[in-house]
Protein backbone atom coordinates (compact mmCIF):
# COMPACT_ATOMS: atom_id res chain seq x y z
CA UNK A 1 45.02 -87.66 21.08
CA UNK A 2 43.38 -84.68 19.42
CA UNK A 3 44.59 -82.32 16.80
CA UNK A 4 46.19 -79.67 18.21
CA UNK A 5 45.18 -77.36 14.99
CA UNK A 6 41.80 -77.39 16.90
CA UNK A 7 40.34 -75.92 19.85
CA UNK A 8 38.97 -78.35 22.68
CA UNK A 9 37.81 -75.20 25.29
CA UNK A 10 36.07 -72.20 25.04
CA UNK A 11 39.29 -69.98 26.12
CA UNK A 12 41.36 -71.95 23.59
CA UNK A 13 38.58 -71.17 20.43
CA UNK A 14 38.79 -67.64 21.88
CA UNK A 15 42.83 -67.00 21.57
CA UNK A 16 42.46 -68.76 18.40
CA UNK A 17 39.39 -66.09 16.58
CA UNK A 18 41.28 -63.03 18.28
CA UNK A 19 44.84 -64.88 16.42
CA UNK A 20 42.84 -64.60 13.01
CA UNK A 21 40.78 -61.26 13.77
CA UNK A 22 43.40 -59.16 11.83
CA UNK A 23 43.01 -61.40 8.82
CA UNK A 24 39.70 -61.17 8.30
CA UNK A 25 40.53 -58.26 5.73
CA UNK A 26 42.15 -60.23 3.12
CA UNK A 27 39.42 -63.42 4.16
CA UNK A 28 37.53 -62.57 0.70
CA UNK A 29 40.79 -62.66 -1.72
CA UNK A 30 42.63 -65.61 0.59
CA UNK A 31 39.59 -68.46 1.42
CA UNK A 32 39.86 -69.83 -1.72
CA UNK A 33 43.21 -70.66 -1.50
CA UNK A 34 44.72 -74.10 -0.21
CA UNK A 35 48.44 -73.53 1.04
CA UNK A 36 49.60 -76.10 3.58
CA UNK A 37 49.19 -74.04 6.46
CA UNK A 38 46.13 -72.84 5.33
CA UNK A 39 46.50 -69.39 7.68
CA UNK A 40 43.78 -67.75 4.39
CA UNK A 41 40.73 -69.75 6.57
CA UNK A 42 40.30 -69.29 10.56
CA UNK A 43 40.06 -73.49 11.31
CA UNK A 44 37.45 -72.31 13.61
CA UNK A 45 34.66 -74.87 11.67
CA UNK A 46 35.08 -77.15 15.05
CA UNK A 47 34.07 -74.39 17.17
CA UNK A 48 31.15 -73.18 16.00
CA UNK A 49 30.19 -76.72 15.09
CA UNK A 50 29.84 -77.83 18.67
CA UNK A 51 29.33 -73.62 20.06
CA UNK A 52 32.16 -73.03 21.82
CA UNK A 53 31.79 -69.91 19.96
CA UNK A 54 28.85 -68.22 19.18
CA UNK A 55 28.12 -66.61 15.45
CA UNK A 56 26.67 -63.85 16.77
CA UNK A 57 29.75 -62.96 18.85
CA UNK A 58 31.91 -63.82 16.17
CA UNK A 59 30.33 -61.16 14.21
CA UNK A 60 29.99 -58.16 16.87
CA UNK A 61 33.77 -57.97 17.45
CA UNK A 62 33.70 -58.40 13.43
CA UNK A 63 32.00 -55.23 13.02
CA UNK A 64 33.49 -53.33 15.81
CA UNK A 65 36.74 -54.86 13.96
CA UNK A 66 35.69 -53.71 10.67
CA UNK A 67 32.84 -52.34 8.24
CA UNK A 68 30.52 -54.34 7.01
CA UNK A 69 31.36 -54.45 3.27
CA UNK A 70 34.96 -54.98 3.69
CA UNK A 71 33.89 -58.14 5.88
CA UNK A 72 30.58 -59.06 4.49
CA UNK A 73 32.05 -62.46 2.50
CA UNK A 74 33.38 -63.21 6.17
CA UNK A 75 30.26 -62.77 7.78
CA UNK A 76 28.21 -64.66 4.94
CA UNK A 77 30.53 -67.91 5.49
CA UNK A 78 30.03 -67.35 9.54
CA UNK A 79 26.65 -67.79 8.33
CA UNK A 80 26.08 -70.44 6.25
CA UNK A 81 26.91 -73.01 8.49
CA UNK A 82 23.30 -71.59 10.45
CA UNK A 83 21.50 -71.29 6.95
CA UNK A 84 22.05 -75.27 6.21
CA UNK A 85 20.92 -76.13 9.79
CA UNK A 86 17.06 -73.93 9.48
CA UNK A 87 16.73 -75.63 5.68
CA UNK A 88 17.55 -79.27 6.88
CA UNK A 89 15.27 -78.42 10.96
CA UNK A 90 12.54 -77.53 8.17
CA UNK A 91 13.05 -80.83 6.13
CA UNK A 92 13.85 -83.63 8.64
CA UNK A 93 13.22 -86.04 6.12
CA UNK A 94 16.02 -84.99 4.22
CA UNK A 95 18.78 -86.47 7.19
CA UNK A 96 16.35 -89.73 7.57
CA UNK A 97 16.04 -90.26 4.12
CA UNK A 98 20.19 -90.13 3.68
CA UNK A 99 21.08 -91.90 7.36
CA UNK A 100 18.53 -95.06 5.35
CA UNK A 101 20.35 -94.72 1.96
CA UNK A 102 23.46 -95.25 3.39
CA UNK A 103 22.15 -98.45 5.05
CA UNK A 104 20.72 -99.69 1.87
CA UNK A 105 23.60 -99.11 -0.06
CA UNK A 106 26.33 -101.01 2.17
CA UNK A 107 24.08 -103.61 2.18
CA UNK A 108 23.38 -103.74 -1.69
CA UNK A 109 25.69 -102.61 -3.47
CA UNK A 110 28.20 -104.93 -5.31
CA UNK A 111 30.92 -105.78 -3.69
CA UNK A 112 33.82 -104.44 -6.79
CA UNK A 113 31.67 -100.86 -5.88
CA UNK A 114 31.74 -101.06 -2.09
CA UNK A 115 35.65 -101.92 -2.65
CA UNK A 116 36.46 -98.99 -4.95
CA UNK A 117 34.21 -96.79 -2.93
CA UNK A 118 36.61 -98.27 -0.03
CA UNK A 119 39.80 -97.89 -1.97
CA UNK A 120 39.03 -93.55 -2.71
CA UNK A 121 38.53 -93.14 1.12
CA UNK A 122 41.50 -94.76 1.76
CA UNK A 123 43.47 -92.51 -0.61
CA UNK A 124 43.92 -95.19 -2.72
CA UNK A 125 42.20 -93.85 -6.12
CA UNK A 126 45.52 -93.69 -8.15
CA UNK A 127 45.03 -89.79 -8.18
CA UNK A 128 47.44 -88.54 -6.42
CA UNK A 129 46.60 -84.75 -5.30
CA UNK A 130 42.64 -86.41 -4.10
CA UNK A 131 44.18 -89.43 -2.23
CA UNK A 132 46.56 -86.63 -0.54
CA UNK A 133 43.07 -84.87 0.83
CA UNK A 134 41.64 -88.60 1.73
CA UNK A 135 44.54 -89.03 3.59
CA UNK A 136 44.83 -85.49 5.32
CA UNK A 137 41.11 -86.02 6.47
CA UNK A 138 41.70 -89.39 7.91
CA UNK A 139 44.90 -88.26 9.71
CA UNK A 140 43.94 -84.64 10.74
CA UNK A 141 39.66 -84.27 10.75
CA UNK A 142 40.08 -81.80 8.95
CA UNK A 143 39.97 -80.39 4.69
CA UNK A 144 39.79 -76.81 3.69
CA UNK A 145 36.60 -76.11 1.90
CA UNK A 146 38.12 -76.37 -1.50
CA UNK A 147 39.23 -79.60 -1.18
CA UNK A 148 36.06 -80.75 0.73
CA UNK A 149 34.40 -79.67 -2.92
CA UNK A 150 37.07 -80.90 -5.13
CA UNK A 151 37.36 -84.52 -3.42
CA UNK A 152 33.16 -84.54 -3.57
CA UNK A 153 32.72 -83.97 -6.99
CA UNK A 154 35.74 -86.66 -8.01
CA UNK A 155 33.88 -89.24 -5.44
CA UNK A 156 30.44 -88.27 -7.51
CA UNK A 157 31.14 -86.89 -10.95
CA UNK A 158 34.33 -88.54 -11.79
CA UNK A 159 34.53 -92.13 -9.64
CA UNK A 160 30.64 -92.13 -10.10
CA UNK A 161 30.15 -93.37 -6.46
CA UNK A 162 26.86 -92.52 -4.64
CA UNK A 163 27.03 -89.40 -2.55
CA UNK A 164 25.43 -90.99 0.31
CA UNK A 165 28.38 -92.83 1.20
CA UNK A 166 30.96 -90.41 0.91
CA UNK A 167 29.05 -88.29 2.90
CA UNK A 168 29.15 -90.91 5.34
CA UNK A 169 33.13 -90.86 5.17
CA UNK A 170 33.09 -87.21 5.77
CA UNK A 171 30.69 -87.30 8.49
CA UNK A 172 32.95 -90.08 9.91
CA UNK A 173 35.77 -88.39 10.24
CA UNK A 174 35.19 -84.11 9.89
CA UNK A 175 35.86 -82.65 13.52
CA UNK A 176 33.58 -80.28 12.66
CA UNK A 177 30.82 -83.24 10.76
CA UNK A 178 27.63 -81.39 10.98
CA UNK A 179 25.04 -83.37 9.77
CA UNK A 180 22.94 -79.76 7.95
CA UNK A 181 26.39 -78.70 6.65
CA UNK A 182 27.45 -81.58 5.49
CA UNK A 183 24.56 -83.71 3.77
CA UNK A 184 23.21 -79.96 1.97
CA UNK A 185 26.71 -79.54 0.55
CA UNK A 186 27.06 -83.06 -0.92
CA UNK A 187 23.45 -82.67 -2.36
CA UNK A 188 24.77 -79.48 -4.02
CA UNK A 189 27.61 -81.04 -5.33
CA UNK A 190 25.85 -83.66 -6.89
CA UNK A 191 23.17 -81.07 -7.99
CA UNK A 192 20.56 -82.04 -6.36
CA UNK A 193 20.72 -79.38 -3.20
CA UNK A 194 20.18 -76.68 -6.20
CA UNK A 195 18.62 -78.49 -9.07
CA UNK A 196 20.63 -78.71 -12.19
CA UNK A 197 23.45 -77.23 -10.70
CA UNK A 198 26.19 -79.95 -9.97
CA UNK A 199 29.89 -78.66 -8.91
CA UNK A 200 32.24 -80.14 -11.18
CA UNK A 201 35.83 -80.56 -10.19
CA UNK A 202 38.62 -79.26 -12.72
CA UNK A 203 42.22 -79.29 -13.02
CA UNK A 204 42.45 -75.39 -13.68
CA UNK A 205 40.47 -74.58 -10.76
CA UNK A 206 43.10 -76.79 -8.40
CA UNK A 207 45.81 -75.01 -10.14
CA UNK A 208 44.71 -71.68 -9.93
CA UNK A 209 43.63 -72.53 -5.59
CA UNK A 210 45.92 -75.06 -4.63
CA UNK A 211 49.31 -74.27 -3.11
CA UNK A 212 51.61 -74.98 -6.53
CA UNK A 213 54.68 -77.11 -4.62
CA UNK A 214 51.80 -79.13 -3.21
CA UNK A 215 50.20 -80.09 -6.30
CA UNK A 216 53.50 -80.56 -8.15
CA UNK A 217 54.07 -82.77 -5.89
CA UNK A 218 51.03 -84.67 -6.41
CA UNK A 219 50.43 -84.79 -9.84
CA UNK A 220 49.83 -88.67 -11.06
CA UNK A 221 45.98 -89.40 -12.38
CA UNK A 222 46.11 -85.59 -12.97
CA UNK A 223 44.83 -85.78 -16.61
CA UNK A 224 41.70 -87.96 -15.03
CA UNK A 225 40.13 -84.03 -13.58
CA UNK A 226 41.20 -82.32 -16.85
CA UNK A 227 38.43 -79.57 -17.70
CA UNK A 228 37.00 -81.06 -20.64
CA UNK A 229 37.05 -84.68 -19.53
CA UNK A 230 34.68 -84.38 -16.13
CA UNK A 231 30.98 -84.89 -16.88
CA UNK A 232 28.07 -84.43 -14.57
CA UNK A 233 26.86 -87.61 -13.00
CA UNK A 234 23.52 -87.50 -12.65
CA UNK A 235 22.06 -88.96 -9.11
CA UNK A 236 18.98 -89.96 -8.05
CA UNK A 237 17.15 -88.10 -5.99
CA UNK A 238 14.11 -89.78 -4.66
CA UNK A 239 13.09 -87.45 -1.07
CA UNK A 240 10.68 -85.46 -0.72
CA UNK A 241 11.90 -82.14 0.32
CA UNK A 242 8.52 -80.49 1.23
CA UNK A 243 9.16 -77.93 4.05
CA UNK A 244 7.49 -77.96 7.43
CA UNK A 245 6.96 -75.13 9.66
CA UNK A 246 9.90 -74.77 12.40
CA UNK A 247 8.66 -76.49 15.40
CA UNK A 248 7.94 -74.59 18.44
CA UNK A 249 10.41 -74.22 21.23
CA UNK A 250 10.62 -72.09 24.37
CA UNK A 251 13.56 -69.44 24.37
CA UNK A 252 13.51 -69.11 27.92
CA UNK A 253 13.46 -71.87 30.76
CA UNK A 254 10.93 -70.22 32.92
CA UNK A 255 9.75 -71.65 36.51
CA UNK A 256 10.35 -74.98 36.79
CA UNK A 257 9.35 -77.02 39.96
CA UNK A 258 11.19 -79.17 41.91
CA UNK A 259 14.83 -80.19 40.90
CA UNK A 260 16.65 -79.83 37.76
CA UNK A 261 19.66 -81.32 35.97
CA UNK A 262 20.94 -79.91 32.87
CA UNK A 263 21.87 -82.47 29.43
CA UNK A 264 24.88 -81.36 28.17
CA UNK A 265 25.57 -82.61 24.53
CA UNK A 266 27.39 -82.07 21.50
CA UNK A 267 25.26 -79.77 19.46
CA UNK A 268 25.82 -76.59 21.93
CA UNK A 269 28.68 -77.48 24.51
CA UNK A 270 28.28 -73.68 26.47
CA UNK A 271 25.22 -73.94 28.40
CA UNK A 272 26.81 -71.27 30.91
CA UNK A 273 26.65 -68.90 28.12
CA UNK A 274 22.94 -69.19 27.15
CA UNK A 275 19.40 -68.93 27.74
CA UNK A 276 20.16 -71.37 30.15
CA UNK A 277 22.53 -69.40 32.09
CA UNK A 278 20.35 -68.23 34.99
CA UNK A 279 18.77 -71.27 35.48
CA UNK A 280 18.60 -73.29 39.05
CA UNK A 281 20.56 -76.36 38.08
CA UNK A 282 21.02 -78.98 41.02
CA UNK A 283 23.54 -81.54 39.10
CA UNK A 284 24.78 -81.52 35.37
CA UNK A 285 25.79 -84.68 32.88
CA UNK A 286 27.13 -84.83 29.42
CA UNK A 287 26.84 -88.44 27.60
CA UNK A 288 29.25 -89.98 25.20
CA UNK A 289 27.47 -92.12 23.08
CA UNK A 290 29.59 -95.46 22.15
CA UNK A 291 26.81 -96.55 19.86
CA UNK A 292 26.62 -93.49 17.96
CA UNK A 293 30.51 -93.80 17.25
CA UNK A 294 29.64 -97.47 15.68
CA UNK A 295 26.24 -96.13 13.97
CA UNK A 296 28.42 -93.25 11.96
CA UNK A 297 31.58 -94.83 12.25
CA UNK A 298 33.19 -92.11 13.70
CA UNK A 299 37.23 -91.89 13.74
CA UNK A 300 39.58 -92.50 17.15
CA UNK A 301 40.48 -88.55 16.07
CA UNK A 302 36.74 -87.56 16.04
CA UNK A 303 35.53 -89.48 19.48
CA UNK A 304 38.84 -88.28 21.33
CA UNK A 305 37.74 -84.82 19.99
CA UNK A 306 34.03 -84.96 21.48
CA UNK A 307 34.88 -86.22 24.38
CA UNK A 308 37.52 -83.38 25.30
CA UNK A 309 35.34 -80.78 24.78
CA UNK A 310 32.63 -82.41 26.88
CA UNK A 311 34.78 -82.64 29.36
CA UNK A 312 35.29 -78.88 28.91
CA UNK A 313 31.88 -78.18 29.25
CA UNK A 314 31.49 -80.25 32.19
CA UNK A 315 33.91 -78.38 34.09
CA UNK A 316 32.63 -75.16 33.06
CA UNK A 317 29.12 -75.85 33.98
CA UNK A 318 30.43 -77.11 37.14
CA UNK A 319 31.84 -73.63 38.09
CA UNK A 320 29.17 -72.06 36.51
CA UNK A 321 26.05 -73.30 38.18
CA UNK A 322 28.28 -74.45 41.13
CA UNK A 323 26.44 -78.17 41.29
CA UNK A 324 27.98 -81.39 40.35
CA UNK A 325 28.63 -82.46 37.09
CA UNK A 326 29.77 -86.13 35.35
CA UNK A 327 30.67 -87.49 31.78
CA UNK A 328 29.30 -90.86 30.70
CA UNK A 329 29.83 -92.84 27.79
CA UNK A 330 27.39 -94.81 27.29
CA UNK A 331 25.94 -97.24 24.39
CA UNK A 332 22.16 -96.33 25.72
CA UNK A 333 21.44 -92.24 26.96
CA UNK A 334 18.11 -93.02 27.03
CA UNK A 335 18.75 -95.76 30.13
CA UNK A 336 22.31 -93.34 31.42
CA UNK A 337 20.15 -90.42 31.85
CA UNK A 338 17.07 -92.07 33.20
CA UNK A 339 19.66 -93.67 35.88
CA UNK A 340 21.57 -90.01 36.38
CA UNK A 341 17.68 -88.73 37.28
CA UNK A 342 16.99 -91.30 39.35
CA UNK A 343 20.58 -90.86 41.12
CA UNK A 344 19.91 -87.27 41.31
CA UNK A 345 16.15 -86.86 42.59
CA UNK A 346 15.25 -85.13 39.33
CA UNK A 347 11.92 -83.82 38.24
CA UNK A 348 13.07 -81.99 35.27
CA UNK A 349 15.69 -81.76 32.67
CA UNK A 350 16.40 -78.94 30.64
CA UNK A 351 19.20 -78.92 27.84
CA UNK A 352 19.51 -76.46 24.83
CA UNK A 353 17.55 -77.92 21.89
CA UNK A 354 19.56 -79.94 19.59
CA UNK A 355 19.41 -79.43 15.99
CA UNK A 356 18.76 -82.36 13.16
CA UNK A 357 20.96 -84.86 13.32
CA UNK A 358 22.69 -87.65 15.98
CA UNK A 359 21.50 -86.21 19.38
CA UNK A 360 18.23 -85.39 17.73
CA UNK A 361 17.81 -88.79 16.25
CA UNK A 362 17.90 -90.45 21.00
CA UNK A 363 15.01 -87.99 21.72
CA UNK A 364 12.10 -90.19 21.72
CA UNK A 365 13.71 -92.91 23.63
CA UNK A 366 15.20 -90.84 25.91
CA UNK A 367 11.81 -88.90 26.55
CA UNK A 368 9.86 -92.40 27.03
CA UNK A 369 12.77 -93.69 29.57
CA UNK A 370 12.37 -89.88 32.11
CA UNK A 371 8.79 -90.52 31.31
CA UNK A 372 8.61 -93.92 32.79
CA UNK A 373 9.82 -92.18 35.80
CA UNK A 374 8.22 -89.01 36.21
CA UNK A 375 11.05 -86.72 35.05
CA UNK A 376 10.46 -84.42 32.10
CA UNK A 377 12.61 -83.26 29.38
CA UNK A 378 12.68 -79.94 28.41
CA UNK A 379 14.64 -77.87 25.50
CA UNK A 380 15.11 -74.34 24.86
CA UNK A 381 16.09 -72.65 21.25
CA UNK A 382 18.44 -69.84 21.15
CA UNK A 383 16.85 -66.79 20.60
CA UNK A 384 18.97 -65.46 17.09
CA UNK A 385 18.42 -69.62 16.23
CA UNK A 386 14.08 -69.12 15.96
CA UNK A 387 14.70 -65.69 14.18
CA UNK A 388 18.07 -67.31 11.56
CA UNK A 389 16.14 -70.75 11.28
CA UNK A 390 13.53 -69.26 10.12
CA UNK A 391 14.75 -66.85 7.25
CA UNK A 392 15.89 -70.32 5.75
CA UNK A 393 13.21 -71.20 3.18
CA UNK A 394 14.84 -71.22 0.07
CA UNK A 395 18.48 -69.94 -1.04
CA UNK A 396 21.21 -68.82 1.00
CA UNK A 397 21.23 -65.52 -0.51
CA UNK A 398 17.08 -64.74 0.45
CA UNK A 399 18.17 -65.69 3.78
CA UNK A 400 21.50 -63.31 4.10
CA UNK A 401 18.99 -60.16 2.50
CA UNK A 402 17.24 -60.40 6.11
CA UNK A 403 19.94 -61.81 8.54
CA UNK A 404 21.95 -59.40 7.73
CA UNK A 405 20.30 -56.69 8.92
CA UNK A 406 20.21 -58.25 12.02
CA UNK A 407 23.45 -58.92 11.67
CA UNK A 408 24.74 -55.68 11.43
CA UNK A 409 22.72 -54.45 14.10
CA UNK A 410 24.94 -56.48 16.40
CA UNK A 411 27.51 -53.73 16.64
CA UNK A 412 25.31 -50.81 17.06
């Protein structure tokens, strides 16, 4: 069953932006603020995440909506979620260097640390108002952003538990897990994304943001966040973070010969509404990857999720391009799509290019098993994604001086 909070199509994630459009005024004084229905934030984090909406959409009807100042802090948070992925597609080792810690530190760690580590994410820390937000994300997939901050910096700073592995816990179970999003903000909470800068948790700030019958409610192991009692843990930080030149991808598809089938997969989920669009598409497939649910350990919640709006994109392709489409799950899309070719009479295969992460992480097998049979694999970057990626070398702030000029251009 998925959360119904959510949107699972492209029509649903639609109704649900043009429900919050005439909030976006009060966006800059409300965000902050965790109530229980939490109507200050849009809950649209799941559909960008997987592009059943698309920022740049998002912030024309913004603008026609609104002027710029009055939305700006809107805009900026529309944005960061693209300003994580061009930092982490220009550091790959970052994501490789955390997917091995975690391995390393299940496997080392003593066992009373991997059990209290265990007990937090179970809502089990004896605090009562951060085992309420364990529990929320385990039943729901979802935190606001606060709480994402204030349960990260009492995993790190006050627990003193590595942030690799409750990283790993939010990747696990976030509907909207994004592996730039969520591994940058975890290094900035532990003050390594922004060196010297950790993000402390404190009881004023949850009592100033937090909705007050909710943390009444919730108030044992209180005094444990009190201002003056959280220190900064310091964490090691042992990657290199060099940055490397964007790599190189086509924007368009251009001629391709023979036939072509389209990968559909989880990192842009509205190939109808792309560079992709006009494309000659003879048969379509989107995999489900069973081994990539054990590798990250991902929730019932979070694989029901994927799968729906798969499905989704599946049938829309299917009108779309007017060819036949299927969903697999799989534990190997390296051999499922090499078969799918095969079954198909495929020379080529063109998908959107995914960003760092999980679907990034099958490319190499998957491009050695079409290989092995003649079919090649091609990807194609969004347009605005080569021109936003690339404004990300340093802070978000350098990044939003440029984009937002193109940005605002958007509604002229």
């Amino acid at each position: 069953m998925t959360n119904p909070d959510f949107p699972t199509t492209r029509k649903e994630a639609l109704a649900q932006w043009q429900a919050f459009l005439p909030r976006v005024a009060d966006y800059a004084k409300r965000r902050n603020m965790m109530t229980i229905d939490n109507r200050g934030v849009s809950r649209l984090s799941p559909a960008f995440r997987l592009r059943l909406l698309s920022r740049d959409e998002i912030a024309r009807e913004t603008l026609e909506a609104y002027p710029y100042k009055l939305a700006e802090k809107w805009l900026q948070e529309v944005y960061w979620r693209t300003y994580w992925k061009g930092w982490l597609e220009q550091r790959p080792q970052v994501w490789t260097h955390w997917r091995h810690r975690v391995g390393e530190l299940s496997a080392c760690l003593p066992r009373d640390v991997l059990d209290r580590a265990e007990s937090v994410a179970q809502g089990e820390s004896g605090v009562a108002i951060m085992d309420y937000f364990a529990r929320t994300l385990r039943a729901t997939g979802y935190l606001h952003n606060h709480a994402r901050m204030w349960w990260a910096s009492f995993w790190i700073h006050v627990e003193r538990l590595p942030w690799e592995l409750g990283a790993n816990f939010f990747f696990s179970h976030l509907l909207d897990a994004d592996p730039a999003s969520n591994t940058l903000s975890w290094r900035w909470v532990a003050g390594l994304q922004t060196k010297g800068k950790a993000y402390l948790v404190r009881r004023s700030n949850l009592e100033r943001c937090c909705n007050a019958k909710l943390l009444s409610n919730h108030l044992e192991g209180i005094e444990r966040i009190d201002d003056n009692g959280v220190q900064v843990h310091v964490s090691d930080d042992c990657v290199d973070s060099t940055r490397h030149e964007l790599s190189e991808l086509p924007q368009s598809v251009g001629i391709l010969k023979g036939r072509v089938g389209l990968w559909i997969h989880p990192d842009d989920a509205c190939p109808e509404i792309s560079p992709l669009s006009e494309a000659s598409i003879v048969a379509a497939t989107a995999i489900s990857s069973r081994s990539d649910y054990h590798h990250y350990n991902t929730s019932e919640l979070g694989q029901c999720y994927l799968k729906t709006v798969l499905s989704n994109a599946c049938r829309r392709s299917k009108r779309h391009f007017k060819c036949p489409t299927t969903l697999k799950e799989t534990s190997s899309p390296a051999e499922e799509l090499a078969t799918w070719a095969h079954e198909n009479r495929l020379d080529n295969i063109v998908a959107l290019a995914p960003d760092i992460g999980p679907v990034d992480d099958t490319v190499s097998d998957i491009r050695r098993s079409l290989e092995n049979q003649g079919v090649s694999l091609q990807f194609v970057r969004r347009p605005e994604d080569t021109i936003d990626y690339g404004r990300s070398r340093a802070g978000f702030f350098g990044f939003w001086k440029h984009v937002s000029k193109r940005v605002q251009a958007l509604a002229t």
